[in-house]
PDBML (XML) file of the C-alpha atoms, coordinates in Angstrom:
<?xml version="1.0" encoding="UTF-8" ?>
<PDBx:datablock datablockName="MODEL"
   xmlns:PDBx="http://pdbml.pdb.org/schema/pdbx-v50.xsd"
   xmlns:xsi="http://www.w3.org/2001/XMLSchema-instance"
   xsi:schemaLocation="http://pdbml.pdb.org/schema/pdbx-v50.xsd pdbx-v50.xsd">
   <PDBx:atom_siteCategory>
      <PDBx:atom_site id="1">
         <PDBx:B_iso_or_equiv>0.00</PDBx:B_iso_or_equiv>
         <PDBx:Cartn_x>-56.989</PDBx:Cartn_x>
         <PDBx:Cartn_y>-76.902</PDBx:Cartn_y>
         <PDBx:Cartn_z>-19.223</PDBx:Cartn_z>
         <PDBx:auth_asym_id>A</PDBx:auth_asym_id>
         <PDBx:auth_atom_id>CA</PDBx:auth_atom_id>
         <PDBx:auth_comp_id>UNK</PDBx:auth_comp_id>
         <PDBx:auth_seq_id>1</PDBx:auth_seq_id>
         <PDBx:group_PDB>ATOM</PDBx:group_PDB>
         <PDBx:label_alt_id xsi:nil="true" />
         <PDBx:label_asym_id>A</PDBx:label_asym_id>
         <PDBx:label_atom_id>CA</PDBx:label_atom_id>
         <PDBx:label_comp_id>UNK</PDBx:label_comp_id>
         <PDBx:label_entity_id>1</PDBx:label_entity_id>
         <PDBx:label_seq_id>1</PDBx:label_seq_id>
         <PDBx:occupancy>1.00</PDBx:occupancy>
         <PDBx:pdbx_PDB_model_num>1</PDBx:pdbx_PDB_model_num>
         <PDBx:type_symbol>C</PDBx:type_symbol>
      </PDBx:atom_site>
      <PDBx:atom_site id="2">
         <PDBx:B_iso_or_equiv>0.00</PDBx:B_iso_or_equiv>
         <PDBx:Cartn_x>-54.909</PDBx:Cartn_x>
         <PDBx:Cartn_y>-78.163</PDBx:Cartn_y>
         <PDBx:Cartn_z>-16.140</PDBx:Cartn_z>
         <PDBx:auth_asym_id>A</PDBx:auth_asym_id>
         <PDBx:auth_atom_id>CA</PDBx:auth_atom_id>
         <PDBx:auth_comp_id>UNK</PDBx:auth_comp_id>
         <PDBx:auth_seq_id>2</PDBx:auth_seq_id>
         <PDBx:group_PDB>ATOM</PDBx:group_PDB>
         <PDBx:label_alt_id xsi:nil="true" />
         <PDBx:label_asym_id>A</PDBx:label_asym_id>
         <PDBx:label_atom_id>CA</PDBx:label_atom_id>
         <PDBx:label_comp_id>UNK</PDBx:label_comp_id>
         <PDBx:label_entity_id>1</PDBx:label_entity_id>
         <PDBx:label_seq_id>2</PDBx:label_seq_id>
         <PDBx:occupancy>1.00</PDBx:occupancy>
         <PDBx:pdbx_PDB_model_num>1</PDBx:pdbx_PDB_model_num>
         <PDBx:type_symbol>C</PDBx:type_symbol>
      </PDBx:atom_site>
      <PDBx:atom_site id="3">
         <PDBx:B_iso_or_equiv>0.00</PDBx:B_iso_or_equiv>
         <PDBx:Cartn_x>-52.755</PDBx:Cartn_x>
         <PDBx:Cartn_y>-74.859</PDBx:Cartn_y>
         <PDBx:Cartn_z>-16.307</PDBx:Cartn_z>
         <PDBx:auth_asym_id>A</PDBx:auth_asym_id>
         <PDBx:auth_atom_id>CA</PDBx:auth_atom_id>
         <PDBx:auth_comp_id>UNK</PDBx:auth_comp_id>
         <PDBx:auth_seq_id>3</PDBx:auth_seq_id>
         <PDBx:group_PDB>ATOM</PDBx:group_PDB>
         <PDBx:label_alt_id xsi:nil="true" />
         <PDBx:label_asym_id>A</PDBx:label_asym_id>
         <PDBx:label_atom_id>CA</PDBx:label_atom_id>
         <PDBx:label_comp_id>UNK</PDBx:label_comp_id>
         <PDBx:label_entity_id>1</PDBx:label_entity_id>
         <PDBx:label_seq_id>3</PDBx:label_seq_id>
         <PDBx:occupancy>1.00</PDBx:occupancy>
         <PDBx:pdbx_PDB_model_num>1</PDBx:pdbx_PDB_model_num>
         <PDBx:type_symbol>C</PDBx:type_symbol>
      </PDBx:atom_site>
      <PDBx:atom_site id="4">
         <PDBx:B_iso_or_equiv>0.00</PDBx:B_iso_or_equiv>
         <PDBx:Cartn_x>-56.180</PDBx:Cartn_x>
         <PDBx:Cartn_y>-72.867</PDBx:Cartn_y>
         <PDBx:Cartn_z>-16.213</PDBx:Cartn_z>
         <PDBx:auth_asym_id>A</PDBx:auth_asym_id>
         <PDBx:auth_atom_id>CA</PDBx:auth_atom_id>
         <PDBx:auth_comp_id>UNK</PDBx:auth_comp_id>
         <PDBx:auth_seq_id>4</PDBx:auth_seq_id>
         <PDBx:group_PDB>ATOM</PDBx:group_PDB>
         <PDBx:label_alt_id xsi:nil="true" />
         <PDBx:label_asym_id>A</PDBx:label_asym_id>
         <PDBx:label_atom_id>CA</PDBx:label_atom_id>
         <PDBx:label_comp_id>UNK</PDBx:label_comp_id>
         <PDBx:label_entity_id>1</PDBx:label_entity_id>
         <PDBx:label_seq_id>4</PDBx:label_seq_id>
         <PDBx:occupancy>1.00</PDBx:occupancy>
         <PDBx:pdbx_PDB_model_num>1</PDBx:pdbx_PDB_model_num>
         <PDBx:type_symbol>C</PDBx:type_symbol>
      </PDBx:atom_site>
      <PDBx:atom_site id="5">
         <PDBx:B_iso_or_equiv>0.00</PDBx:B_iso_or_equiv>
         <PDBx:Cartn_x>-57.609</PDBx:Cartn_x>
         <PDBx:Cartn_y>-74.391</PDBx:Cartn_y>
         <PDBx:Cartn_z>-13.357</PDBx:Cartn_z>
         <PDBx:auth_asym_id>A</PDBx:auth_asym_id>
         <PDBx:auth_atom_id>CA</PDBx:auth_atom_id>
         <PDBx:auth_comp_id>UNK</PDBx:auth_comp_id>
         <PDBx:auth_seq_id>5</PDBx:auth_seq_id>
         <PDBx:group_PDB>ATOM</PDBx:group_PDB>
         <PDBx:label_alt_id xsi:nil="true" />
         <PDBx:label_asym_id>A</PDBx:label_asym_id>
         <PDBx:label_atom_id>CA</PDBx:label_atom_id>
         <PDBx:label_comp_id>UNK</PDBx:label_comp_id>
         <PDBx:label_entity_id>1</PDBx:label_entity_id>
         <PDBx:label_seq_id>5</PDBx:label_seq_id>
         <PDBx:occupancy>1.00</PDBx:occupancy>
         <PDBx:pdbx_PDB_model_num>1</PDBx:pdbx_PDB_model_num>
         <PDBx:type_symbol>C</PDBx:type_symbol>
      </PDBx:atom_site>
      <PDBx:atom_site id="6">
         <PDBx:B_iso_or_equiv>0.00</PDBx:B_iso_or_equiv>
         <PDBx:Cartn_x>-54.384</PDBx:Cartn_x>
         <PDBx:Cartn_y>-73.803</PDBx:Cartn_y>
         <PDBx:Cartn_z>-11.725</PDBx:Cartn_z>
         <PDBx:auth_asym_id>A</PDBx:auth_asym_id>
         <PDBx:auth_atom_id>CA</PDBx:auth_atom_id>
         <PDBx:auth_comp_id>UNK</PDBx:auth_comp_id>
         <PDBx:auth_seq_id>6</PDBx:auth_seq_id>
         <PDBx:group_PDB>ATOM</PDBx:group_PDB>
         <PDBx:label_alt_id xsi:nil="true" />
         <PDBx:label_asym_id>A</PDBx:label_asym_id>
         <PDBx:label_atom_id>CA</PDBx:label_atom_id>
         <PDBx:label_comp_id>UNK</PDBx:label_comp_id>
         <PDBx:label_entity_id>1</PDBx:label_entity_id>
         <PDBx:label_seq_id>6</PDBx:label_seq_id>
         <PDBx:occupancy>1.00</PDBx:occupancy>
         <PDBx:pdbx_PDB_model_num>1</PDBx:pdbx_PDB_model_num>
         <PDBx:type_symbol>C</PDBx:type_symbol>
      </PDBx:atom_site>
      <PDBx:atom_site id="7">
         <PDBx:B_iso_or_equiv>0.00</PDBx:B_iso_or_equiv>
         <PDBx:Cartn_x>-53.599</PDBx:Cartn_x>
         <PDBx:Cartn_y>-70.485</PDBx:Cartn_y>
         <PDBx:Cartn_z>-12.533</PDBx:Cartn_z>
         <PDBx:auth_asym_id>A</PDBx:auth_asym_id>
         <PDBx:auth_atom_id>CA</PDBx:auth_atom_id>
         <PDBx:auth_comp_id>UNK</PDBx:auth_comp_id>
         <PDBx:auth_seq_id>7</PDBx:auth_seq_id>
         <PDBx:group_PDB>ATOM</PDBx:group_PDB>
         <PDBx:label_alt_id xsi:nil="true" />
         <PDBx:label_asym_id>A</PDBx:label_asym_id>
         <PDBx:label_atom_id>CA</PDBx:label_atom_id>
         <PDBx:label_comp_id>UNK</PDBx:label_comp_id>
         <PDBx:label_entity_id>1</PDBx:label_entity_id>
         <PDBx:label_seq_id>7</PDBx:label_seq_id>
         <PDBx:occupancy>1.00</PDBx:occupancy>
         <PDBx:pdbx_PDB_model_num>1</PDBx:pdbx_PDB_model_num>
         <PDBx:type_symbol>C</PDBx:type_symbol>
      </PDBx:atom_site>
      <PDBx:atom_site id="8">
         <PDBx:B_iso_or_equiv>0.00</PDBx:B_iso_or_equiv>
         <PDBx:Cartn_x>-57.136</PDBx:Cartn_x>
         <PDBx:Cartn_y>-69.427</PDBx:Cartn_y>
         <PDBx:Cartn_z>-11.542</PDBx:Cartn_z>
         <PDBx:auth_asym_id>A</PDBx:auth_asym_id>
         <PDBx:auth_atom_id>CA</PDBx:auth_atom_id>
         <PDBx:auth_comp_id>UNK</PDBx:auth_comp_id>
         <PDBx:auth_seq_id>8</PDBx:auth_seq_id>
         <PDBx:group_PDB>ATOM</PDBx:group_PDB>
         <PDBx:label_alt_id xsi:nil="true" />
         <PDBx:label_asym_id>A</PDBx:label_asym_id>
         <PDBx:label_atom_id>CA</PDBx:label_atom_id>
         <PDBx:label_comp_id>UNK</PDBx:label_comp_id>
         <PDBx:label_entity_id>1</PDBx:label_entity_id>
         <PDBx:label_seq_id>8</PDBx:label_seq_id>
         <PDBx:occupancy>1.00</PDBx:occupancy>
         <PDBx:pdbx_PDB_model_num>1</PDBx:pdbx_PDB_model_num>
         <PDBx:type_symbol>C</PDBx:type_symbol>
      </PDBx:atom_site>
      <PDBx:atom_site id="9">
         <PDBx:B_iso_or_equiv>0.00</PDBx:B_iso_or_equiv>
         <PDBx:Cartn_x>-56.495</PDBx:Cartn_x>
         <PDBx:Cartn_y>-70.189</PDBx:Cartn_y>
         <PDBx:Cartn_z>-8.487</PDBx:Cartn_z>
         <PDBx:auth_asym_id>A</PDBx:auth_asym_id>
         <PDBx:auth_atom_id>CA</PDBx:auth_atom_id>
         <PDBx:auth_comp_id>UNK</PDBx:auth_comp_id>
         <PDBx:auth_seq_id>9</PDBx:auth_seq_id>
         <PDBx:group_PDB>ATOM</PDBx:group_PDB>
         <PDBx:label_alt_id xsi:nil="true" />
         <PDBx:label_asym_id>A</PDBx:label_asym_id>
         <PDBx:label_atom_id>CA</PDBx:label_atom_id>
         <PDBx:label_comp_id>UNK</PDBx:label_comp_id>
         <PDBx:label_entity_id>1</PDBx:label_entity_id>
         <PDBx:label_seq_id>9</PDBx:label_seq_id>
         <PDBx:occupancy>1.00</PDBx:occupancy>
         <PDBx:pdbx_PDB_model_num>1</PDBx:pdbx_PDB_model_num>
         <PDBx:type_symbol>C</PDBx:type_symbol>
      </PDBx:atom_site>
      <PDBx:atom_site id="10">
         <PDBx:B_iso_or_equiv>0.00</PDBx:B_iso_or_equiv>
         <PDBx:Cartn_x>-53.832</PDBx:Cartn_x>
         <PDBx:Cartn_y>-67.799</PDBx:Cartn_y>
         <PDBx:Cartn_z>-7.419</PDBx:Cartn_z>
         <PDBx:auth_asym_id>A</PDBx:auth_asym_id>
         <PDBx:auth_atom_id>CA</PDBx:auth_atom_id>
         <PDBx:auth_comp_id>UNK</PDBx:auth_comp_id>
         <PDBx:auth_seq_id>10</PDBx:auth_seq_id>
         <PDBx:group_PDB>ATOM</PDBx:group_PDB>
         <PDBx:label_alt_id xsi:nil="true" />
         <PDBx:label_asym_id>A</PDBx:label_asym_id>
         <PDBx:label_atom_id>CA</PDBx:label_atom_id>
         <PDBx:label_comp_id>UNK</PDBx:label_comp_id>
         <PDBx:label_entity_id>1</PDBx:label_entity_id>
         <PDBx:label_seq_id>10</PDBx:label_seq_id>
         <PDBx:occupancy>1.00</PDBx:occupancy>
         <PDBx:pdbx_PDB_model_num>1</PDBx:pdbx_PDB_model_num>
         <PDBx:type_symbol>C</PDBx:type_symbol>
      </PDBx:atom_site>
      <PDBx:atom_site id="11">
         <PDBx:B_iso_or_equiv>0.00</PDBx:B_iso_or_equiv>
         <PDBx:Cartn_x>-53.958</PDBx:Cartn_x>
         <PDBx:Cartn_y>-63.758</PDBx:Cartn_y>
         <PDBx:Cartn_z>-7.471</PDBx:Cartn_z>
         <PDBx:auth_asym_id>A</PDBx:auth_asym_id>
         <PDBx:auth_atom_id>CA</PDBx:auth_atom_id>
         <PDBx:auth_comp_id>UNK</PDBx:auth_comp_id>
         <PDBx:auth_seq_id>11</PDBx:auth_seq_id>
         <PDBx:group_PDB>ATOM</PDBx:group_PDB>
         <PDBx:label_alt_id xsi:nil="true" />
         <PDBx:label_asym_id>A</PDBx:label_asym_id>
         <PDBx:label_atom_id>CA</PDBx:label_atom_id>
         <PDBx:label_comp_id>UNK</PDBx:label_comp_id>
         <PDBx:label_entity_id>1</PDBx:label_entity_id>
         <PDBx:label_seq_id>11</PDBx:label_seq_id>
         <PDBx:occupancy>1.00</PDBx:occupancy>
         <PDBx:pdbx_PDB_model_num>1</PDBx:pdbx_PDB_model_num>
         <PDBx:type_symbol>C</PDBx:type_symbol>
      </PDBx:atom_site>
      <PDBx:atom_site id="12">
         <PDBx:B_iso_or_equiv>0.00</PDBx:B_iso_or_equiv>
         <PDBx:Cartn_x>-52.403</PDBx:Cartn_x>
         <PDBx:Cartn_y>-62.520</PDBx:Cartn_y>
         <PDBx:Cartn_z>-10.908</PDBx:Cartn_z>
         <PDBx:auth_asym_id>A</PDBx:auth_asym_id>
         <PDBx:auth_atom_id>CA</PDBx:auth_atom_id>
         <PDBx:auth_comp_id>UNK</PDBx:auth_comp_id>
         <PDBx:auth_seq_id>12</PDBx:auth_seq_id>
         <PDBx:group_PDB>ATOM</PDBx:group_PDB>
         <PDBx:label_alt_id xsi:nil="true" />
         <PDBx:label_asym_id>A</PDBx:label_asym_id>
         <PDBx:label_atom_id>CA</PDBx:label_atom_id>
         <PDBx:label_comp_id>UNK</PDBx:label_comp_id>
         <PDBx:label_entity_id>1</PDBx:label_entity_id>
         <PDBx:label_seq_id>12</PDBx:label_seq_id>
         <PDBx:occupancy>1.00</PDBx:occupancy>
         <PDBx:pdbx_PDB_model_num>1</PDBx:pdbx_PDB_model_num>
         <PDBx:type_symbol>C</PDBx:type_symbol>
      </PDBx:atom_site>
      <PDBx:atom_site id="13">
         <PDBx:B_iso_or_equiv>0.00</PDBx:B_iso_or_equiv>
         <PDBx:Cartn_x>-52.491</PDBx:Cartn_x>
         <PDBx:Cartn_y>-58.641</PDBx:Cartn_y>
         <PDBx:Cartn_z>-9.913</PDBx:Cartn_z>
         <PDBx:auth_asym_id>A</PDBx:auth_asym_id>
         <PDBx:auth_atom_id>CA</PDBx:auth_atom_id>
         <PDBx:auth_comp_id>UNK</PDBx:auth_comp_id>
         <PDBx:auth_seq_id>13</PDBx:auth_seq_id>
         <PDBx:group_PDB>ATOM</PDBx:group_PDB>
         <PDBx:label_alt_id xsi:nil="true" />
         <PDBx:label_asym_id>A</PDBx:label_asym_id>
         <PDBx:label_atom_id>CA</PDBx:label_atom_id>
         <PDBx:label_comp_id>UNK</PDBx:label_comp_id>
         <PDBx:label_entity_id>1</PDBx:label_entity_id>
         <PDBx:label_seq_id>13</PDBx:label_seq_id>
         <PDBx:occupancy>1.00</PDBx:occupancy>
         <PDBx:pdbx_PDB_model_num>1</PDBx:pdbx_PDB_model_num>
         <PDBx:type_symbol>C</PDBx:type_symbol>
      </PDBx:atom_site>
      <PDBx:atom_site id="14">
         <PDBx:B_iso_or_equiv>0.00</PDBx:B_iso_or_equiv>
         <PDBx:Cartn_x>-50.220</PDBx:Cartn_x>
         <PDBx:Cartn_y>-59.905</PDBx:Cartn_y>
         <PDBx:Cartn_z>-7.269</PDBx:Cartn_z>
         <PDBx:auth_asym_id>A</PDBx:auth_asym_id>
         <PDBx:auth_atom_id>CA</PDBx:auth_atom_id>
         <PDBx:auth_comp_id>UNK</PDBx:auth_comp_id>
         <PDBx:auth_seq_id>14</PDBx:auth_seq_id>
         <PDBx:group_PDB>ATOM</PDBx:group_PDB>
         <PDBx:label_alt_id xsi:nil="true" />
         <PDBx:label_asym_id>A</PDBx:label_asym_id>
         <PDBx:label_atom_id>CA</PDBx:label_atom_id>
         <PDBx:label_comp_id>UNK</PDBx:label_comp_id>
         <PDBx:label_entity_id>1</PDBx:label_entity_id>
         <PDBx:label_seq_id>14</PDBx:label_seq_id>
         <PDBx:occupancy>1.00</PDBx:occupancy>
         <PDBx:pdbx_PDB_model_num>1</PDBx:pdbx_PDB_model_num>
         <PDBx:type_symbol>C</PDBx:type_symbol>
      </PDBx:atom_site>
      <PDBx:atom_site id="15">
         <PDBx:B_iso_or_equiv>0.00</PDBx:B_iso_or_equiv>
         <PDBx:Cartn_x>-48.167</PDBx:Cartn_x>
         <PDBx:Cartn_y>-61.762</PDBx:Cartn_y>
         <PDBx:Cartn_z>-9.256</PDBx:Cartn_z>
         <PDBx:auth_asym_id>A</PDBx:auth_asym_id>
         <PDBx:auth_atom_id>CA</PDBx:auth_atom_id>
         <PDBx:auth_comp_id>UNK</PDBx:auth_comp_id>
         <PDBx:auth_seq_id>15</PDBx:auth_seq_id>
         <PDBx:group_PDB>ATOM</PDBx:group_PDB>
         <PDBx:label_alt_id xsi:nil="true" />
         <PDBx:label_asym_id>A</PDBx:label_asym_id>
         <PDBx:label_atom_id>CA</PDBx:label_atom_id>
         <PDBx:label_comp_id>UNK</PDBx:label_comp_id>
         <PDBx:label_entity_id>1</PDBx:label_entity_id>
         <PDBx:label_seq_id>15</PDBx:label_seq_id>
         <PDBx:occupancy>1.00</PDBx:occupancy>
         <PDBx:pdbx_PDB_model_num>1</PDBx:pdbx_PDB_model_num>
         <PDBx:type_symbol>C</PDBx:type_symbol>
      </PDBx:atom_site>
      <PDBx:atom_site id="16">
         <PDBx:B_iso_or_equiv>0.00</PDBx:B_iso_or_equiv>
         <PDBx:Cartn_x>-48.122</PDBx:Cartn_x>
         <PDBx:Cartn_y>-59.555</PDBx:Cartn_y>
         <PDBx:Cartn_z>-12.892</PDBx:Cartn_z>
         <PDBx:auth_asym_id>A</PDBx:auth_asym_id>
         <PDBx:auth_atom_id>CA</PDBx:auth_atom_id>
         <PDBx:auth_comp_id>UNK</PDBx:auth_comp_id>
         <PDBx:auth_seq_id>16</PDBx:auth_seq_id>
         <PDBx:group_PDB>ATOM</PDBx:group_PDB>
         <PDBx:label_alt_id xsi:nil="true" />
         <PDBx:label_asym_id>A</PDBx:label_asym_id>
         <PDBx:label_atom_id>CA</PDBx:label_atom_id>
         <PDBx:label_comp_id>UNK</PDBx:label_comp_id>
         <PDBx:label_entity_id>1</PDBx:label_entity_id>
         <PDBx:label_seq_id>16</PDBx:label_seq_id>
         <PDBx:occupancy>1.00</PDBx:occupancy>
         <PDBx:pdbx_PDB_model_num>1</PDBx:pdbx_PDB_model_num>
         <PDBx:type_symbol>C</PDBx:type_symbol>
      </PDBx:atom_site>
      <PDBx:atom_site id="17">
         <PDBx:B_iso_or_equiv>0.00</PDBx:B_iso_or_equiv>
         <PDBx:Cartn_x>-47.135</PDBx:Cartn_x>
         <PDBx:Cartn_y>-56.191</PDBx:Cartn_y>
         <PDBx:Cartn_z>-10.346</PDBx:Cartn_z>
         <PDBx:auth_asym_id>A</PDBx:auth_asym_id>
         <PDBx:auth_atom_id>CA</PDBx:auth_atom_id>
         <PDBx:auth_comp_id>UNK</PDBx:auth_comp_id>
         <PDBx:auth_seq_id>17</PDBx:auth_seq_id>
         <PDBx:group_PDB>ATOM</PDBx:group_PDB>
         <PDBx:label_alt_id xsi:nil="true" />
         <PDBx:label_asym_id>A</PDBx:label_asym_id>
         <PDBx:label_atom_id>CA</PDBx:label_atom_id>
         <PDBx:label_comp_id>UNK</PDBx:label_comp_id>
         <PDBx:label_entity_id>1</PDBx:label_entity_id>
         <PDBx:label_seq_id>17</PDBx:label_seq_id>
         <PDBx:occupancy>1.00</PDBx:occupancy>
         <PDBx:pdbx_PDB_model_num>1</PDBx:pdbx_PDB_model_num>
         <PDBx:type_symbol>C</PDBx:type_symbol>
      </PDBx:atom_site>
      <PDBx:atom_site id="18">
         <PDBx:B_iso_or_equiv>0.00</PDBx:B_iso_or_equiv>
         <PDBx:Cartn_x>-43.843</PDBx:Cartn_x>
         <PDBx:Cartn_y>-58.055</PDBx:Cartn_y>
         <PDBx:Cartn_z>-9.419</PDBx:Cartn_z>
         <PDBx:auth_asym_id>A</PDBx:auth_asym_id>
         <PDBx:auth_atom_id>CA</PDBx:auth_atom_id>
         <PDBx:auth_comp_id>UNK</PDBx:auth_comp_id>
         <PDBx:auth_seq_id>18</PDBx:auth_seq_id>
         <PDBx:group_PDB>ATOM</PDBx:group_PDB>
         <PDBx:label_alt_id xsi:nil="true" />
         <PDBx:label_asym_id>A</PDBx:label_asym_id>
         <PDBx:label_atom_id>CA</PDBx:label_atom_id>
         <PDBx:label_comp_id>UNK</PDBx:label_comp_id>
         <PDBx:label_entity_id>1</PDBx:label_entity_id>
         <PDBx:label_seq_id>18</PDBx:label_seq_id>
         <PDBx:occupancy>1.00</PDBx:occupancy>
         <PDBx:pdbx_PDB_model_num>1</PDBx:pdbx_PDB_model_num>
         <PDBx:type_symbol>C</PDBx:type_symbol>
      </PDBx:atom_site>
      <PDBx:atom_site id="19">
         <PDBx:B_iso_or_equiv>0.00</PDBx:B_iso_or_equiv>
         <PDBx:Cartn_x>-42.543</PDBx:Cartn_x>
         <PDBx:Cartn_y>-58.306</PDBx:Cartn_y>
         <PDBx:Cartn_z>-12.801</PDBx:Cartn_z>
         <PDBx:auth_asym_id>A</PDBx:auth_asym_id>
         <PDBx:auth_atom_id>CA</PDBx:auth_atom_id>
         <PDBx:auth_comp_id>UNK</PDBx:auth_comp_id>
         <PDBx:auth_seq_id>19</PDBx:auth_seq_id>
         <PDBx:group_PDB>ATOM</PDBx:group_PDB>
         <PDBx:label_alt_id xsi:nil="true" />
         <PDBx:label_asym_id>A</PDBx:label_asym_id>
         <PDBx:label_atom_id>CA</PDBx:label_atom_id>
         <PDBx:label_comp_id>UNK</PDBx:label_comp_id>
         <PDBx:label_entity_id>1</PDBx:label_entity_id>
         <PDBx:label_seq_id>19</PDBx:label_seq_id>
         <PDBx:occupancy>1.00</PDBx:occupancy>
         <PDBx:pdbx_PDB_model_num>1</PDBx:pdbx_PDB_model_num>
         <PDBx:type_symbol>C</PDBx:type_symbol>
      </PDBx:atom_site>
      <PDBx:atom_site id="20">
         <PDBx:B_iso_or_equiv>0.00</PDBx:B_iso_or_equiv>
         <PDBx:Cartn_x>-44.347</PDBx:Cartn_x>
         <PDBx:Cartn_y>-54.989</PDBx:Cartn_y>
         <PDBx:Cartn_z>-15.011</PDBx:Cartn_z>
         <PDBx:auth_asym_id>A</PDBx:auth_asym_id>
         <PDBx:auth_atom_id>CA</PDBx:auth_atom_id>
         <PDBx:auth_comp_id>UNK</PDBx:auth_comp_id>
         <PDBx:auth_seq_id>20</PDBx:auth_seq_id>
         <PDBx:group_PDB>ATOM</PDBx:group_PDB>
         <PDBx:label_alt_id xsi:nil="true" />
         <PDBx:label_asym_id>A</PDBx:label_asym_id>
         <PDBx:label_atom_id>CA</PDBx:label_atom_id>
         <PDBx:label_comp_id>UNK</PDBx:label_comp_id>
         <PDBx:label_entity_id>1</PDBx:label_entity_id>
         <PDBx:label_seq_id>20</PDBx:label_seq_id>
         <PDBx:occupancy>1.00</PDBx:occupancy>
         <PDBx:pdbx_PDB_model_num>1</PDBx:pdbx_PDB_model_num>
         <PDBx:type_symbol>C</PDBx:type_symbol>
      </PDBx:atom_site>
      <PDBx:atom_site id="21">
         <PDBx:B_iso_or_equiv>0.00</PDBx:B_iso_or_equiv>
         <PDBx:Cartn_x>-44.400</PDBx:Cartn_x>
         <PDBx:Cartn_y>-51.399</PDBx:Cartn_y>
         <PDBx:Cartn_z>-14.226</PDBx:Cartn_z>
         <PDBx:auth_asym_id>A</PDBx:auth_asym_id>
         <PDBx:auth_atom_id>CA</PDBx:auth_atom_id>
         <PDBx:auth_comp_id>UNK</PDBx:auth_comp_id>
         <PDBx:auth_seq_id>21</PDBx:auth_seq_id>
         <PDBx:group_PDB>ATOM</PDBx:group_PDB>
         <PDBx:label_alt_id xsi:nil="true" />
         <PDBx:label_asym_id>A</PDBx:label_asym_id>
         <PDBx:label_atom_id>CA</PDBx:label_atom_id>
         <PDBx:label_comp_id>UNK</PDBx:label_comp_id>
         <PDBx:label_entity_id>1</PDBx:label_entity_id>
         <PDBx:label_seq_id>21</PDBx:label_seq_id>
         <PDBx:occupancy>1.00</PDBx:occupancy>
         <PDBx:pdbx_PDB_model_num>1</PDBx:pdbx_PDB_model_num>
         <PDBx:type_symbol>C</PDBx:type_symbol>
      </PDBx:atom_site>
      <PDBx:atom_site id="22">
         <PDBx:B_iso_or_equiv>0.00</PDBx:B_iso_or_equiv>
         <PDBx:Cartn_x>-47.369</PDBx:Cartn_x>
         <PDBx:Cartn_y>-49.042</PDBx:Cartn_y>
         <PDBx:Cartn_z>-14.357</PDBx:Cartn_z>
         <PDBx:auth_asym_id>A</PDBx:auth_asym_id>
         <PDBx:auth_atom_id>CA</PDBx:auth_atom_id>
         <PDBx:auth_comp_id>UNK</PDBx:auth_comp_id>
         <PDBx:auth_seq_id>22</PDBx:auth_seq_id>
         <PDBx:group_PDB>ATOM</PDBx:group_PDB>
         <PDBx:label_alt_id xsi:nil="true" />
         <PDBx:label_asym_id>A</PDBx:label_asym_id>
         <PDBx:label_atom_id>CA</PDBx:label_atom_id>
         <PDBx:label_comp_id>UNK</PDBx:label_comp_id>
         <PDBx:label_entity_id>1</PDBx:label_entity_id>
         <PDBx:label_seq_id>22</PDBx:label_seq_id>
         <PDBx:occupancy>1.00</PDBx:occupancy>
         <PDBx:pdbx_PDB_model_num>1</PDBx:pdbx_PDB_model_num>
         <PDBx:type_symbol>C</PDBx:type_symbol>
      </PDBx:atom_site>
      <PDBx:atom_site id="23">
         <PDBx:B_iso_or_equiv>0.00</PDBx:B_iso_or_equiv>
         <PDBx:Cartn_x>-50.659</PDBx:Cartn_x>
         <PDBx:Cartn_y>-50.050</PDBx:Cartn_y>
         <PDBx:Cartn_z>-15.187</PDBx:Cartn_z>
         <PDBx:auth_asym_id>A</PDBx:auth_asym_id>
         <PDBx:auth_atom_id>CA</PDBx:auth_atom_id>
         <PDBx:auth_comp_id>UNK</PDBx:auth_comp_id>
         <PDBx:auth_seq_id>23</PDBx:auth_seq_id>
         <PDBx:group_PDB>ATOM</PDBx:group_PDB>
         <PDBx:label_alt_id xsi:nil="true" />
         <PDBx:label_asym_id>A</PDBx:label_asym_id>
         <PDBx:label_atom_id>CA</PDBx:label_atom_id>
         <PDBx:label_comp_id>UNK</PDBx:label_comp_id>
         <PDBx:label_entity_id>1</PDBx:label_entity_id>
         <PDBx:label_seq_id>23</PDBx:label_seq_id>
         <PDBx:occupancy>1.00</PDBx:occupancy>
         <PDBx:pdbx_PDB_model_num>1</PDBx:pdbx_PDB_model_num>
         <PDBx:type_symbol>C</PDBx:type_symbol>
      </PDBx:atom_site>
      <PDBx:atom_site id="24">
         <PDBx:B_iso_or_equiv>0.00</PDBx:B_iso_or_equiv>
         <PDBx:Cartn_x>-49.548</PDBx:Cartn_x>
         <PDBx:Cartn_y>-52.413</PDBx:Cartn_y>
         <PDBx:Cartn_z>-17.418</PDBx:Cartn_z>
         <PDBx:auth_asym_id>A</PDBx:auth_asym_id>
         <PDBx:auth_atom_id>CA</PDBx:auth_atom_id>
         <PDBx:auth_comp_id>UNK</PDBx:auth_comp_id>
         <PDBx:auth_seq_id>24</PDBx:auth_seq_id>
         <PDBx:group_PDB>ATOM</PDBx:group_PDB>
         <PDBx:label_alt_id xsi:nil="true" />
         <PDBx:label_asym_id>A</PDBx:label_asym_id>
         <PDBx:label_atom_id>CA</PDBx:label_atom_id>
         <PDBx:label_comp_id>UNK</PDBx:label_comp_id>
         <PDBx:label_entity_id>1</PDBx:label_entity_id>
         <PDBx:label_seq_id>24</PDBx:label_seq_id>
         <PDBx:occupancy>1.00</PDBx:occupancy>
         <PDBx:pdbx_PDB_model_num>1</PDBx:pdbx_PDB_model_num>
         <PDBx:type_symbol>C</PDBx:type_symbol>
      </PDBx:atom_site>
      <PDBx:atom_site id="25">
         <PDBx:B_iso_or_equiv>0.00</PDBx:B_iso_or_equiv>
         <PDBx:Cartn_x>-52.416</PDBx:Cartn_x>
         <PDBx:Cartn_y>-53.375</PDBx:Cartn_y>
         <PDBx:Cartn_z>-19.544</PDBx:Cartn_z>
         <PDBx:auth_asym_id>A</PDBx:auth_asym_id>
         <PDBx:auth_atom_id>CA</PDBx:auth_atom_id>
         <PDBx:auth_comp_id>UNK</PDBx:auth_comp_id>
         <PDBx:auth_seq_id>25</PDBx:auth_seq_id>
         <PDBx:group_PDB>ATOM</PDBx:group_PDB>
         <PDBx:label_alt_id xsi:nil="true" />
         <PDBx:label_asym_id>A</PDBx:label_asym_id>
         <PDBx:label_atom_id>CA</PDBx:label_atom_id>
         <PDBx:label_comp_id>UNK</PDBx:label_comp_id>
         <PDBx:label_entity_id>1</PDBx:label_entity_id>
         <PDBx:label_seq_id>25</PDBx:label_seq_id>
         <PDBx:occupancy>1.00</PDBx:occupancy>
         <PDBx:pdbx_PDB_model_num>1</PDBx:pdbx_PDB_model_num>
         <PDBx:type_symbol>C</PDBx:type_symbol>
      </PDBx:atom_site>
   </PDBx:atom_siteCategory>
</PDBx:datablock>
């Protein structure tokens, strides 16, 4: 629950583009 609230609060797209190629999902 504490690693939801936290990861909520930061931009995934940003984060997920670093590390997959493509449109990954």
């Amino acid at each position: 629950n504490k690693l939801s609230i936290k990861f909520t609060k930061s931009p995934s797209q940003k984060f997920n583009e670093e590390i997959t190629e493509g449109n990954f999902e």
